[in-house]
PDB file of N, CA and C in Angstrom:
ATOM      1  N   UNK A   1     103.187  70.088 107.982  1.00  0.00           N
ATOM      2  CA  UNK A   1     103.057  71.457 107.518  1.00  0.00           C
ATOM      3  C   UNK A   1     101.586  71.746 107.246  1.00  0.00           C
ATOM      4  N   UNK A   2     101.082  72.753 107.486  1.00  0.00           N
ATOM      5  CA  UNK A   2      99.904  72.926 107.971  1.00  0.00           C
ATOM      6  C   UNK A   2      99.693  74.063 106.300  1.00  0.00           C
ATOM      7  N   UNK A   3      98.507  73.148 106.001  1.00  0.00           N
ATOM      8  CA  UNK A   3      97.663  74.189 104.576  1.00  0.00           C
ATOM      9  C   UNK A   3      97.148  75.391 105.306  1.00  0.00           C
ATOM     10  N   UNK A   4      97.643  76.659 104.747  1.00  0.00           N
ATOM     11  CA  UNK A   4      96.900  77.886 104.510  1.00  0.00           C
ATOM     12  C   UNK A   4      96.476  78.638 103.267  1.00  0.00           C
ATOM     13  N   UNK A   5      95.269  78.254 103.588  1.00  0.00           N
ATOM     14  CA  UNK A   5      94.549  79.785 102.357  1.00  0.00           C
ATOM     15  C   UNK A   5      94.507  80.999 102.364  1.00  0.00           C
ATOM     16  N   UNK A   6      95.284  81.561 101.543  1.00  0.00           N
ATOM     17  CA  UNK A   6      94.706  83.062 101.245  1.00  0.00           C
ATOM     18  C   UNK A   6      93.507  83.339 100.873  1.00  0.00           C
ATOM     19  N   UNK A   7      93.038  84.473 100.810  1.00  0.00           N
ATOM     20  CA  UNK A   7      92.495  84.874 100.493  1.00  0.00           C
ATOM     21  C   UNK A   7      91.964  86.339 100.309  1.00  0.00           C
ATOM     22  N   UNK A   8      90.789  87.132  99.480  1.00  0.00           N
ATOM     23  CA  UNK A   8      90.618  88.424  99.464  1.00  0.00           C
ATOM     24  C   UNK A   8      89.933  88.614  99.490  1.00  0.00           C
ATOM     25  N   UNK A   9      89.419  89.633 100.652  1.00  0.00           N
ATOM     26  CA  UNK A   9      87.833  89.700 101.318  1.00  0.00           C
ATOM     27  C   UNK A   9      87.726  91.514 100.846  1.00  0.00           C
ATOM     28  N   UNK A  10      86.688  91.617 100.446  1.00  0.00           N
ATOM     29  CA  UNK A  10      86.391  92.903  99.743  1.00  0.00           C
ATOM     30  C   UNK A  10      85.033  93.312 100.807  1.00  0.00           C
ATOM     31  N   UNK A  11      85.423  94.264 101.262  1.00  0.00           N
ATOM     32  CA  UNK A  11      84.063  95.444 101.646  1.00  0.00           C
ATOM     33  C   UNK A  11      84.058  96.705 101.557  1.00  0.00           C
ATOM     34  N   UNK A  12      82.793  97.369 101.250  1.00  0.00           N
ATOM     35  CA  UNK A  12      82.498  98.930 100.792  1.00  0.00           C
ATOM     36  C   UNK A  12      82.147  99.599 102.167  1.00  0.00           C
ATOM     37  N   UNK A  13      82.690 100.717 102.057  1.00  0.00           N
ATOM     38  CA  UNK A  13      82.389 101.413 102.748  1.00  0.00           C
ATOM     39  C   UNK A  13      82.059 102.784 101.777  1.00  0.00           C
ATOM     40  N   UNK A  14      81.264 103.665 103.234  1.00  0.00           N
ATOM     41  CA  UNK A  14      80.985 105.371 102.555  1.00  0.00           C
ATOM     42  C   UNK A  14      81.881 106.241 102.841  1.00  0.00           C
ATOM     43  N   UNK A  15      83.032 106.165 103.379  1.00  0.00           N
ATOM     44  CA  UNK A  15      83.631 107.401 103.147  1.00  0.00           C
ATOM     45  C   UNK A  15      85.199 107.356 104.093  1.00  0.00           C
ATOM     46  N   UNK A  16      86.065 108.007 103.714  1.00  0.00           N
ATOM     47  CA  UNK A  16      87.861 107.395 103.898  1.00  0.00           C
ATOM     48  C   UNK A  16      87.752 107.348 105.684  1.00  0.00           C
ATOM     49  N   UNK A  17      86.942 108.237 106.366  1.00  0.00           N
ATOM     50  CA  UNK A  17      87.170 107.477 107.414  1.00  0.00           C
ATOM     51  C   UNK A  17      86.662 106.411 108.490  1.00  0.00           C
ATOM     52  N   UNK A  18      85.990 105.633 107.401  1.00  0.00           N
ATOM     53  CA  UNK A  18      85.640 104.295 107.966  1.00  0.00           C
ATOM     54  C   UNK A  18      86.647 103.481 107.313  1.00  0.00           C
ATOM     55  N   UNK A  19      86.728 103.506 105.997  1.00  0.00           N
ATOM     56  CA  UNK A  19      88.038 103.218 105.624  1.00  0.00           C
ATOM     57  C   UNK A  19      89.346 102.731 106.644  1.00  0.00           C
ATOM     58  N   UNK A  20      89.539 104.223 107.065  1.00  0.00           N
ATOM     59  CA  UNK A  20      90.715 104.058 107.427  1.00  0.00           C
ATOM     60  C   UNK A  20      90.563 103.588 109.163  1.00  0.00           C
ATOM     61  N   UNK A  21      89.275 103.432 109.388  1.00  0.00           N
ATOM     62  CA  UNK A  21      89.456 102.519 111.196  1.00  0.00           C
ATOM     63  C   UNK A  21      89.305 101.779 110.974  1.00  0.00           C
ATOM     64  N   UNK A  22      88.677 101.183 109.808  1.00  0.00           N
ATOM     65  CA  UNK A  22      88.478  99.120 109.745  1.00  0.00           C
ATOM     66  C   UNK A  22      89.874  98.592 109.102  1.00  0.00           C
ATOM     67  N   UNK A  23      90.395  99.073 108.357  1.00  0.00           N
ATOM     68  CA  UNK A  23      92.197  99.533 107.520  1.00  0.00           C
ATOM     69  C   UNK A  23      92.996  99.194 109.007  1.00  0.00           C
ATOM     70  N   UNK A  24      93.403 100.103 109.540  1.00  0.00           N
ATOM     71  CA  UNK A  24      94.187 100.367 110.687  1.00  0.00           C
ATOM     72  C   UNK A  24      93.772  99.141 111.545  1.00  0.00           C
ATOM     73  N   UNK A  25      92.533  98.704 112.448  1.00  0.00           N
ATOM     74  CA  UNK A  25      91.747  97.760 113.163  1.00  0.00           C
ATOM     75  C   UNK A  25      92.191  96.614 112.667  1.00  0.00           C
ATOM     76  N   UNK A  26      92.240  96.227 111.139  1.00  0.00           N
ATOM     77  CA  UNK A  26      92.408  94.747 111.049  1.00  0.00           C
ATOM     78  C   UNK A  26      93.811  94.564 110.996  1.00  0.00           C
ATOM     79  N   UNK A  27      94.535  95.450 110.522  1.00  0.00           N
ATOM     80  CA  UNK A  27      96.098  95.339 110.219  1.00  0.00           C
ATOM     81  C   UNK A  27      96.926  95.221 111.974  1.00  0.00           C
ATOM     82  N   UNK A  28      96.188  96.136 112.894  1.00  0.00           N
ATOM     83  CA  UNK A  28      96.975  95.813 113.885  1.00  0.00           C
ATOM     84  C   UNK A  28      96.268  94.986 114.755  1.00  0.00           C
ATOM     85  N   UNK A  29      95.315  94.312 114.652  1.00  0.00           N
ATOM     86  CA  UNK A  29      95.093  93.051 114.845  1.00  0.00           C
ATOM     87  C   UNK A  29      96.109  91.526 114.358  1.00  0.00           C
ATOM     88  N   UNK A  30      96.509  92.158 113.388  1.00  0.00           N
ATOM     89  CA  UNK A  30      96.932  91.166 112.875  1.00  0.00           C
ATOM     90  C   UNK A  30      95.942  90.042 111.668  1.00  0.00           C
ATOM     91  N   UNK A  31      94.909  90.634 111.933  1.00  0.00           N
ATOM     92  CA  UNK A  31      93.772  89.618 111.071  1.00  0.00           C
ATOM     93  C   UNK A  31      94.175  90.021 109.702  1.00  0.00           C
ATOM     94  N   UNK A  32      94.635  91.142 108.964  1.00  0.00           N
ATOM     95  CA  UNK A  32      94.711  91.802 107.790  1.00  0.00           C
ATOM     96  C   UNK A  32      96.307  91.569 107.588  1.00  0.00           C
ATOM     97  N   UNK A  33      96.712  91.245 106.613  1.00  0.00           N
ATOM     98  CA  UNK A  33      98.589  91.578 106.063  1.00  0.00           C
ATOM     99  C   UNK A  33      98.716  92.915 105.704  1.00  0.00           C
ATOM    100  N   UNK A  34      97.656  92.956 104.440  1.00  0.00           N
ATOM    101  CA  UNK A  34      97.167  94.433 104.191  1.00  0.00           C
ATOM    102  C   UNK A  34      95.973  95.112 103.924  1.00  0.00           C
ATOM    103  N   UNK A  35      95.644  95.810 103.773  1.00  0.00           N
ATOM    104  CA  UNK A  35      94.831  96.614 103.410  1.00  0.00           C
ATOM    105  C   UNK A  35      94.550  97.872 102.084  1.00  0.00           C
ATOM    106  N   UNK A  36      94.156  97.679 100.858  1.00  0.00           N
ATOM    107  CA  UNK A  36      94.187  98.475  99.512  1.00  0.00           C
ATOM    108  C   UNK A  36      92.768  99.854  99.789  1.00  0.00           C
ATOM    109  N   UNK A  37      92.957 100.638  99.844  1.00  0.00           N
ATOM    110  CA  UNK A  37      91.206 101.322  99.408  1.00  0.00           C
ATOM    111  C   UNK A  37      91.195 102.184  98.184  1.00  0.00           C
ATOM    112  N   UNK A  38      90.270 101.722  97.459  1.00  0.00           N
ATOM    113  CA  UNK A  38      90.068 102.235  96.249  1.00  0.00           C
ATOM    114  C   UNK A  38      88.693 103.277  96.199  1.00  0.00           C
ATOM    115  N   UNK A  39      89.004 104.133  95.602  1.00  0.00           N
ATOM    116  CA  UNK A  39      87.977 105.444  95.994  1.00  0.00           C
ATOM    117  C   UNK A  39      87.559 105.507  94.658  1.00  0.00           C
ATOM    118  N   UNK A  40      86.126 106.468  94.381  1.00  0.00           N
ATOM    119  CA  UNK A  40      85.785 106.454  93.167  1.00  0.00           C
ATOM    120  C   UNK A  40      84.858 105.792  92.561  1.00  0.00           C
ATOM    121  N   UNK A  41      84.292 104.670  93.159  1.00  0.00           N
ATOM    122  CA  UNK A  41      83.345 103.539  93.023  1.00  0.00           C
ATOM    123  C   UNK A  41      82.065 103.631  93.197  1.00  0.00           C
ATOM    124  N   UNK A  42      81.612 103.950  91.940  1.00  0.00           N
ATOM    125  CA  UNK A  42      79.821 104.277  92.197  1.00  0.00           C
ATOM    126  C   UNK A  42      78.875 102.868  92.409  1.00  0.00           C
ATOM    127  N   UNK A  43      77.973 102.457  93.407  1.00  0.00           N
ATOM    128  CA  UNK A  43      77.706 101.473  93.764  1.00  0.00           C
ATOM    129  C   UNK A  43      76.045 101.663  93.056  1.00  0.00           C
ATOM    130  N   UNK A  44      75.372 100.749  92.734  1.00  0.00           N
ATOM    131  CA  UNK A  44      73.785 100.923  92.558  1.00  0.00           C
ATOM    132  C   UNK A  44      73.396  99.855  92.652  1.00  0.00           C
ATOM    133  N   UNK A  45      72.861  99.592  93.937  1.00  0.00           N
ATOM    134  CA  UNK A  45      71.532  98.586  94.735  1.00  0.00           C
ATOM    135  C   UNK A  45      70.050  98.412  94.944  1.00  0.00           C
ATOM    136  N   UNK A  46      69.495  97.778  95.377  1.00  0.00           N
ATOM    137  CA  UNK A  46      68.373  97.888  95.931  1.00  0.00           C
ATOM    138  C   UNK A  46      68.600  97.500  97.783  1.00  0.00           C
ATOM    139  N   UNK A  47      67.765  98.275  97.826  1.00  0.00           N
ATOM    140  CA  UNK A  47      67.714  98.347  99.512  1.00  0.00           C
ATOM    141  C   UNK A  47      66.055  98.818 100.077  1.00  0.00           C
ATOM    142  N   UNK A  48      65.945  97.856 100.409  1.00  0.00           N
ATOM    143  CA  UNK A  48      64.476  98.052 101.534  1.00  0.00           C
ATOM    144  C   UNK A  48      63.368  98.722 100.455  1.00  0.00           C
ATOM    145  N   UNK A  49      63.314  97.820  98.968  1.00  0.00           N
ATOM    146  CA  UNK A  49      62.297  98.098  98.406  1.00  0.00           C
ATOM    147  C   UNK A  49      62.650  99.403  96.931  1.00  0.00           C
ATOM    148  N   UNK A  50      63.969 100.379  97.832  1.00  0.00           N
ATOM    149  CA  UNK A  50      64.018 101.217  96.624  1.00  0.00           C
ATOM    150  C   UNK A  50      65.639 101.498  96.153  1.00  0.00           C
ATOM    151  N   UNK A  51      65.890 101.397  95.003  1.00  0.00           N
ATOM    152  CA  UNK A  51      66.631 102.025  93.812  1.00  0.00           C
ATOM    153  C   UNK A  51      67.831 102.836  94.292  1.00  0.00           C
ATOM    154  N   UNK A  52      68.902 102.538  95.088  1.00  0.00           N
ATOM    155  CA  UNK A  52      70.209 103.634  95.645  1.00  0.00           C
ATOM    156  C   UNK A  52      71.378 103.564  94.642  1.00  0.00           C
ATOM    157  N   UNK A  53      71.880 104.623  94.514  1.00  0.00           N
ATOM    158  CA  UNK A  53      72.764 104.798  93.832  1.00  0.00           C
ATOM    159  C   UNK A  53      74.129 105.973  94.902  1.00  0.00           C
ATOM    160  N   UNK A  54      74.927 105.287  94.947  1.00  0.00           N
ATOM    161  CA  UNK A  54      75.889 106.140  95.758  1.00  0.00           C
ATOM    162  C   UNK A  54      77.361 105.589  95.810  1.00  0.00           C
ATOM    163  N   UNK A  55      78.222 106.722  96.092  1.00  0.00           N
ATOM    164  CA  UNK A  55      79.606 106.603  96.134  1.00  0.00           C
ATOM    165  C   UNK A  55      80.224 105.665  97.166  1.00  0.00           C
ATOM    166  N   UNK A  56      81.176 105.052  96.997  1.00  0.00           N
ATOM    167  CA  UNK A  56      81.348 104.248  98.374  1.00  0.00           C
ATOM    168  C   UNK A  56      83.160 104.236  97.765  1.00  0.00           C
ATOM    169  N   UNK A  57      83.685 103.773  98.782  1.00  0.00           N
ATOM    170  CA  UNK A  57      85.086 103.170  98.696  1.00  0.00           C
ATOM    171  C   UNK A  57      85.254 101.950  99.077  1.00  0.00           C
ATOM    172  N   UNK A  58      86.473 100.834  98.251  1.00  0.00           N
ATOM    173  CA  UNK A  58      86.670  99.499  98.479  1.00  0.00           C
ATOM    174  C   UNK A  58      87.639  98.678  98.903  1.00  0.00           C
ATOM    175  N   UNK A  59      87.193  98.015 100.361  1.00  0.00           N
ATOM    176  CA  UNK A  59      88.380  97.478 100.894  1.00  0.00           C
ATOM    177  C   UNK A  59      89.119  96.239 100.465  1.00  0.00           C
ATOM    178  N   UNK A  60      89.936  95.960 100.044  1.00  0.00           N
ATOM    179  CA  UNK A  60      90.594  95.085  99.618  1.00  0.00           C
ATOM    180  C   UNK A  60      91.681  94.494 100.694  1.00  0.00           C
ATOM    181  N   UNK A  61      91.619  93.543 101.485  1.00  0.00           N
ATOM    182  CA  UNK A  61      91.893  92.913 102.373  1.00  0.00           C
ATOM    183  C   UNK A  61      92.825  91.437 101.947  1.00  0.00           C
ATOM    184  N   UNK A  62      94.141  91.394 102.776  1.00  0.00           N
ATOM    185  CA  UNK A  62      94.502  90.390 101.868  1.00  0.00           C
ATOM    186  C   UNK A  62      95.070  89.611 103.460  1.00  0.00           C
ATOM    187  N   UNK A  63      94.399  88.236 103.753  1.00  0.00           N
ATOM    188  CA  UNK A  63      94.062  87.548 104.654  1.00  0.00           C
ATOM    189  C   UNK A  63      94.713  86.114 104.348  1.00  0.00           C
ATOM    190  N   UNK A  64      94.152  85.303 105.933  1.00  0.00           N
ATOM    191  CA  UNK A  64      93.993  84.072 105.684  1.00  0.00           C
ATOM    192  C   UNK A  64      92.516  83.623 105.776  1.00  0.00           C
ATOM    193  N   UNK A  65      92.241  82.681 105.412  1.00  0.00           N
ATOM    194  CA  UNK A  65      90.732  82.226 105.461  1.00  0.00           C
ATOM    195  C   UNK A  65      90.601  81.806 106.728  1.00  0.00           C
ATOM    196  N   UNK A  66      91.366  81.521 107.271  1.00  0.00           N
ATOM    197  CA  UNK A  66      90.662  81.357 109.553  1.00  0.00           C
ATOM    198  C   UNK A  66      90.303  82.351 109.850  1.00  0.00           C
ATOM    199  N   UNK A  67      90.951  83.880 108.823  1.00  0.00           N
ATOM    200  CA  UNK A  67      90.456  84.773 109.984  1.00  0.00           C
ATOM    201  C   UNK A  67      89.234  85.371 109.540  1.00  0.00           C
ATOM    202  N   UNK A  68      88.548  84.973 108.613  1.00  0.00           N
ATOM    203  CA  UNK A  68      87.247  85.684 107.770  1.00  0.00           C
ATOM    204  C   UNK A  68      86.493  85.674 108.783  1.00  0.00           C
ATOM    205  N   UNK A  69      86.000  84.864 109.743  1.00  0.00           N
ATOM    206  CA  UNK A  69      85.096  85.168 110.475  1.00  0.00           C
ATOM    207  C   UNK A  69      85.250  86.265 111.690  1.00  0.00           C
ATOM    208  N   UNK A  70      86.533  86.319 112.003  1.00  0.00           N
ATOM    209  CA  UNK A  70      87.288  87.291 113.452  1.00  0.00           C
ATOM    210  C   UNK A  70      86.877  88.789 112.654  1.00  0.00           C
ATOM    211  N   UNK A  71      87.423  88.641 110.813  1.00  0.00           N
ATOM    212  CA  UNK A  71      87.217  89.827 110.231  1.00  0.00           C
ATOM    213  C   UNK A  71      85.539  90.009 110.165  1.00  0.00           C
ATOM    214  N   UNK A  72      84.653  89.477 109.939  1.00  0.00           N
ATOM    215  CA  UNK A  72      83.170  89.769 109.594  1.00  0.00           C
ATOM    216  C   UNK A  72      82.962  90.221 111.468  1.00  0.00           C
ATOM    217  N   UNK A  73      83.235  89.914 112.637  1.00  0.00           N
ATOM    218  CA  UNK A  73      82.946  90.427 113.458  1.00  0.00           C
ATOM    219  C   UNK A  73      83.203  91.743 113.965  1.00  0.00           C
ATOM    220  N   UNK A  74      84.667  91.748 113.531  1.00  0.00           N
ATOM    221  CA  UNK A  74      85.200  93.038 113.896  1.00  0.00           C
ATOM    222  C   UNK A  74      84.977  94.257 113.098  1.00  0.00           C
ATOM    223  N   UNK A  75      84.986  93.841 111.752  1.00  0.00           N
ATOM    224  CA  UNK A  75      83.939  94.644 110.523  1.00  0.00           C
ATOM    225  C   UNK A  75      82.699  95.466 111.038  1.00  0.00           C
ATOM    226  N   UNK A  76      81.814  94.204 111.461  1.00  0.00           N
ATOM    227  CA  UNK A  76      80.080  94.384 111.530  1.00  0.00           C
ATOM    228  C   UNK A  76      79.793  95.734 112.998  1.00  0.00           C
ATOM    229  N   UNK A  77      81.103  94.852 114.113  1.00  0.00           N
ATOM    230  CA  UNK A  77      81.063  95.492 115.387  1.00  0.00           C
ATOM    231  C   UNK A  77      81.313  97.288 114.982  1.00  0.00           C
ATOM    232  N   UNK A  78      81.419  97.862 114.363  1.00  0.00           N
ATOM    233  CA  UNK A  78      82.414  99.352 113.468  1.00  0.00           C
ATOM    234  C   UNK A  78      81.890  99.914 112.705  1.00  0.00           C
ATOM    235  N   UNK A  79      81.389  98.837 111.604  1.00  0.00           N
ATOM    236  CA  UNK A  79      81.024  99.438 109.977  1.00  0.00           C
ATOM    237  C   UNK A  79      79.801  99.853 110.321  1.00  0.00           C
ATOM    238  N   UNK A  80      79.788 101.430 109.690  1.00  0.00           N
ATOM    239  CA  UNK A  80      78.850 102.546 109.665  1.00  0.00           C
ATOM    240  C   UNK A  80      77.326 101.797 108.679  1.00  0.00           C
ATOM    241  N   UNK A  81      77.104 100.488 108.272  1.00  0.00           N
ATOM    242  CA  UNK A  81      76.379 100.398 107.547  1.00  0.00           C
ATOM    243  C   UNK A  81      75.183  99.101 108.056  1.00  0.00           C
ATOM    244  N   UNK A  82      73.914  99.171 108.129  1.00  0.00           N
ATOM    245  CA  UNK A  82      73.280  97.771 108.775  1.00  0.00           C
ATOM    246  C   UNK A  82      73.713  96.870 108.417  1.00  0.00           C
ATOM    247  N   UNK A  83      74.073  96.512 107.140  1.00  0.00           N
ATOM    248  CA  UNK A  83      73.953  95.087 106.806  1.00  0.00           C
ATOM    249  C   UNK A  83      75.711  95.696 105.499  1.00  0.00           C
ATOM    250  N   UNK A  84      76.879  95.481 106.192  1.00  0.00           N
ATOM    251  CA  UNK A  84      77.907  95.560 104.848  1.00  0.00           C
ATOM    252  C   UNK A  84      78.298  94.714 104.285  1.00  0.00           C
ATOM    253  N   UNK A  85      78.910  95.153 103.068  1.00  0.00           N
ATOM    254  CA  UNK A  85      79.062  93.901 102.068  1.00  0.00           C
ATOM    255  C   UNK A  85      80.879  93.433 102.546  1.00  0.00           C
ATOM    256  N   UNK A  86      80.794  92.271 102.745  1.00  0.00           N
ATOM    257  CA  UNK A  86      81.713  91.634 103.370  1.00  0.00           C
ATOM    258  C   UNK A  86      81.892  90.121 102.360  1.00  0.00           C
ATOM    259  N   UNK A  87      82.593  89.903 101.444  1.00  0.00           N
ATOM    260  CA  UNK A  87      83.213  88.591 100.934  1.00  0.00           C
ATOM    261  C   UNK A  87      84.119  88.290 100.217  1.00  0.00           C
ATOM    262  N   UNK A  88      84.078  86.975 100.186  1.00  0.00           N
ATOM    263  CA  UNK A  88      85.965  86.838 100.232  1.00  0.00           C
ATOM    264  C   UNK A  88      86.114  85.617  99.039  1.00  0.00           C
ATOM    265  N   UNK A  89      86.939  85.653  98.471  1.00  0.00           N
ATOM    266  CA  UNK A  89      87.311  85.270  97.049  1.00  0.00           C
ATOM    267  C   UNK A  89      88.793  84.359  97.578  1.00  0.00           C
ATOM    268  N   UNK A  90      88.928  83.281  97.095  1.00  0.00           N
ATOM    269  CA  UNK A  90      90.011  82.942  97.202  1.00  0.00           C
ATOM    270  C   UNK A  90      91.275  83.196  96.376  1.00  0.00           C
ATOM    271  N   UNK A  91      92.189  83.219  96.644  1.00  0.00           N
ATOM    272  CA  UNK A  91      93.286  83.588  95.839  1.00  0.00           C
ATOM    273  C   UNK A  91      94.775  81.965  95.051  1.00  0.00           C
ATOM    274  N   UNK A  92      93.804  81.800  94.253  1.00  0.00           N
ATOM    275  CA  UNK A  92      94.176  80.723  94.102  1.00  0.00           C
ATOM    276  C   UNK A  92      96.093  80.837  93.867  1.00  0.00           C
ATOM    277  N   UNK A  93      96.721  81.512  93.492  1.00  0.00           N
ATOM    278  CA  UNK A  93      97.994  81.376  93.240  1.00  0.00           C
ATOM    279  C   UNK A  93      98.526  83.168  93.324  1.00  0.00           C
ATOM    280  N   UNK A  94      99.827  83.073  93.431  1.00  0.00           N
ATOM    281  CA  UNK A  94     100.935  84.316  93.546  1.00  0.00           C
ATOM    282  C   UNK A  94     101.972  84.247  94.049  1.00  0.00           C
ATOM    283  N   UNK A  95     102.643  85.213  93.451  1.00  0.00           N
ATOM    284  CA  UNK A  95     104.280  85.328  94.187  1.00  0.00           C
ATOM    285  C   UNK A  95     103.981  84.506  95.453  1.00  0.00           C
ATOM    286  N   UNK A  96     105.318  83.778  95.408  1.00  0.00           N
ATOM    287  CA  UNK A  96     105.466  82.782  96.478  1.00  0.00           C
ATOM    288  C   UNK A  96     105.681  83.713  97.810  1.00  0.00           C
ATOM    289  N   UNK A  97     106.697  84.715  97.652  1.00  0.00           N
ATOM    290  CA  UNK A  97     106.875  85.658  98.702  1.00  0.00           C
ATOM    291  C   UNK A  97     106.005  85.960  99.427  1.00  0.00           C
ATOM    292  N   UNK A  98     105.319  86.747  98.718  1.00  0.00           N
ATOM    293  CA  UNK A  98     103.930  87.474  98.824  1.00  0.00           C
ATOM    294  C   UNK A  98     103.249  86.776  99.605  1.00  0.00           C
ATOM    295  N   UNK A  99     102.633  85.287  98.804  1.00  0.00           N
ATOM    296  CA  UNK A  99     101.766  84.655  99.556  1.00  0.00           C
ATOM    297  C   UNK A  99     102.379  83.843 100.856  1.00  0.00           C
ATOM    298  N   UNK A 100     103.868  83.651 100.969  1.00  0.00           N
ATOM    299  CA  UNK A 100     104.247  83.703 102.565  1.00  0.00           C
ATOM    300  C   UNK A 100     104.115  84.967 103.540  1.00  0.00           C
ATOM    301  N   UNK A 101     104.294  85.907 102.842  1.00  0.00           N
ATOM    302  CA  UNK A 101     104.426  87.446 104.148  1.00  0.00           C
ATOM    303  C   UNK A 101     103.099  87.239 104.055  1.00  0.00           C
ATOM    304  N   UNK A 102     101.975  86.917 103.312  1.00  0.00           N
ATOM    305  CA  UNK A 102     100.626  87.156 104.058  1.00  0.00           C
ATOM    306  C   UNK A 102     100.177  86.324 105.269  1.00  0.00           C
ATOM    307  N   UNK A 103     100.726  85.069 105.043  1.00  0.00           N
ATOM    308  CA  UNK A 103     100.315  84.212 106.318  1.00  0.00           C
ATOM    309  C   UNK A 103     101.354  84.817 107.216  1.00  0.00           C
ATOM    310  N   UNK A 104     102.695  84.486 106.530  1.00  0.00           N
ATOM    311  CA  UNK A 104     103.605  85.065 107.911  1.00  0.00           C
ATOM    312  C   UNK A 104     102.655  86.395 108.894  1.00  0.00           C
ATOM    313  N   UNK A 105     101.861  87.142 108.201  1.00  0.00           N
ATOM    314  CA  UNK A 105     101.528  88.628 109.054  1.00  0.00           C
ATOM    315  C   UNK A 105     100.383  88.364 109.807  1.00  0.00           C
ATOM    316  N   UNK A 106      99.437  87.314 109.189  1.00  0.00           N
ATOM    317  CA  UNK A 106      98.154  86.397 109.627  1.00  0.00           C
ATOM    318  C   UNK A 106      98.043  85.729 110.541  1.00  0.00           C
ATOM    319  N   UNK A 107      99.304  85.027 110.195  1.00  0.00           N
ATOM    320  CA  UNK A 107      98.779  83.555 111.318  1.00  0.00           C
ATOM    321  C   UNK A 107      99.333  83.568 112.464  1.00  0.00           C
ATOM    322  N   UNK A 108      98.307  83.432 113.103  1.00  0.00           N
ATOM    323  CA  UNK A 108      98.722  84.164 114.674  1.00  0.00           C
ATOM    324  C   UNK A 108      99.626  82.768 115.454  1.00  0.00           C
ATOM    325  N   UNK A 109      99.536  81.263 115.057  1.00  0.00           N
ATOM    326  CA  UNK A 109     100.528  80.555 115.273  1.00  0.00           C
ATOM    327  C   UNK A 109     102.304  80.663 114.353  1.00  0.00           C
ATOM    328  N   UNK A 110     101.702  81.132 113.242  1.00  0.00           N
ATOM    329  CA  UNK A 110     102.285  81.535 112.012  1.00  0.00           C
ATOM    330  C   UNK A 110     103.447  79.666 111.489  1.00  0.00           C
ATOM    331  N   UNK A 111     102.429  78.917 111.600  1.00  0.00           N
ATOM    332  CA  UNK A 111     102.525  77.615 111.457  1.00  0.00           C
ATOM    333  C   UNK A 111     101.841  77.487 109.851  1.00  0.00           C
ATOM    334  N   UNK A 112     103.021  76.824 109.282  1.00  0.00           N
ATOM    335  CA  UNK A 112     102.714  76.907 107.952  1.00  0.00           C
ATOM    336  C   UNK A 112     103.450  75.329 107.463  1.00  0.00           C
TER     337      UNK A 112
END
């Protein structure tokens, strides 16, 4: 029986419809189980020397860890932004269910 990690890869975007093509893109890929976006999120960085402050929305991505890299490509190839914030947190425990329908929707052998 083959170990899988979950995990939850978070990236910002500027506005619901990038959102909703990287949303839609990873889910019917299959790389994503699901997809959360949370709106409302005032971000404040530095970038190229100066001081930004701006609205963004947050993807909440609920994965396996094989596919973080398929996701950072298919992300980067799309996302409206040079350089987006793309990373992933492991999910150490949860509903047992849960954390089967995520691989079940993930794993493209779906070998568990």
């Amino acid at each position: 029986m083959k170990n899988i990690e979950v995990i939850l890869i978070l990236i910002t975007v500027p506005d619901a419809k990038s959102a909703e093509c990287i949303s839609t893109l990873l889910v019917d890929k299959r790389l994503a189980a699901c997809v959360n976006t949370i709106s409302g999120v005032s971000s404040l960085y530095r970038w190229e020397g100066k001081l930004n402050r701006d609205d963004e929305l947050i993807l909440m991505i609920k994965t396996v860890k094989e596919n973080f890299d398929k996701i950072c490509l298919t992300v980067i190839s799309i996302h409206p932004y040079d350089m987006p914030e793309i990373i992933a947190i492991p999910i150490v425990s949860g509903a047992t269910q849960y954390m089967e329908w995520i691989k079940n929707e993930t794993s493209v052998d779906n070998e568990m």
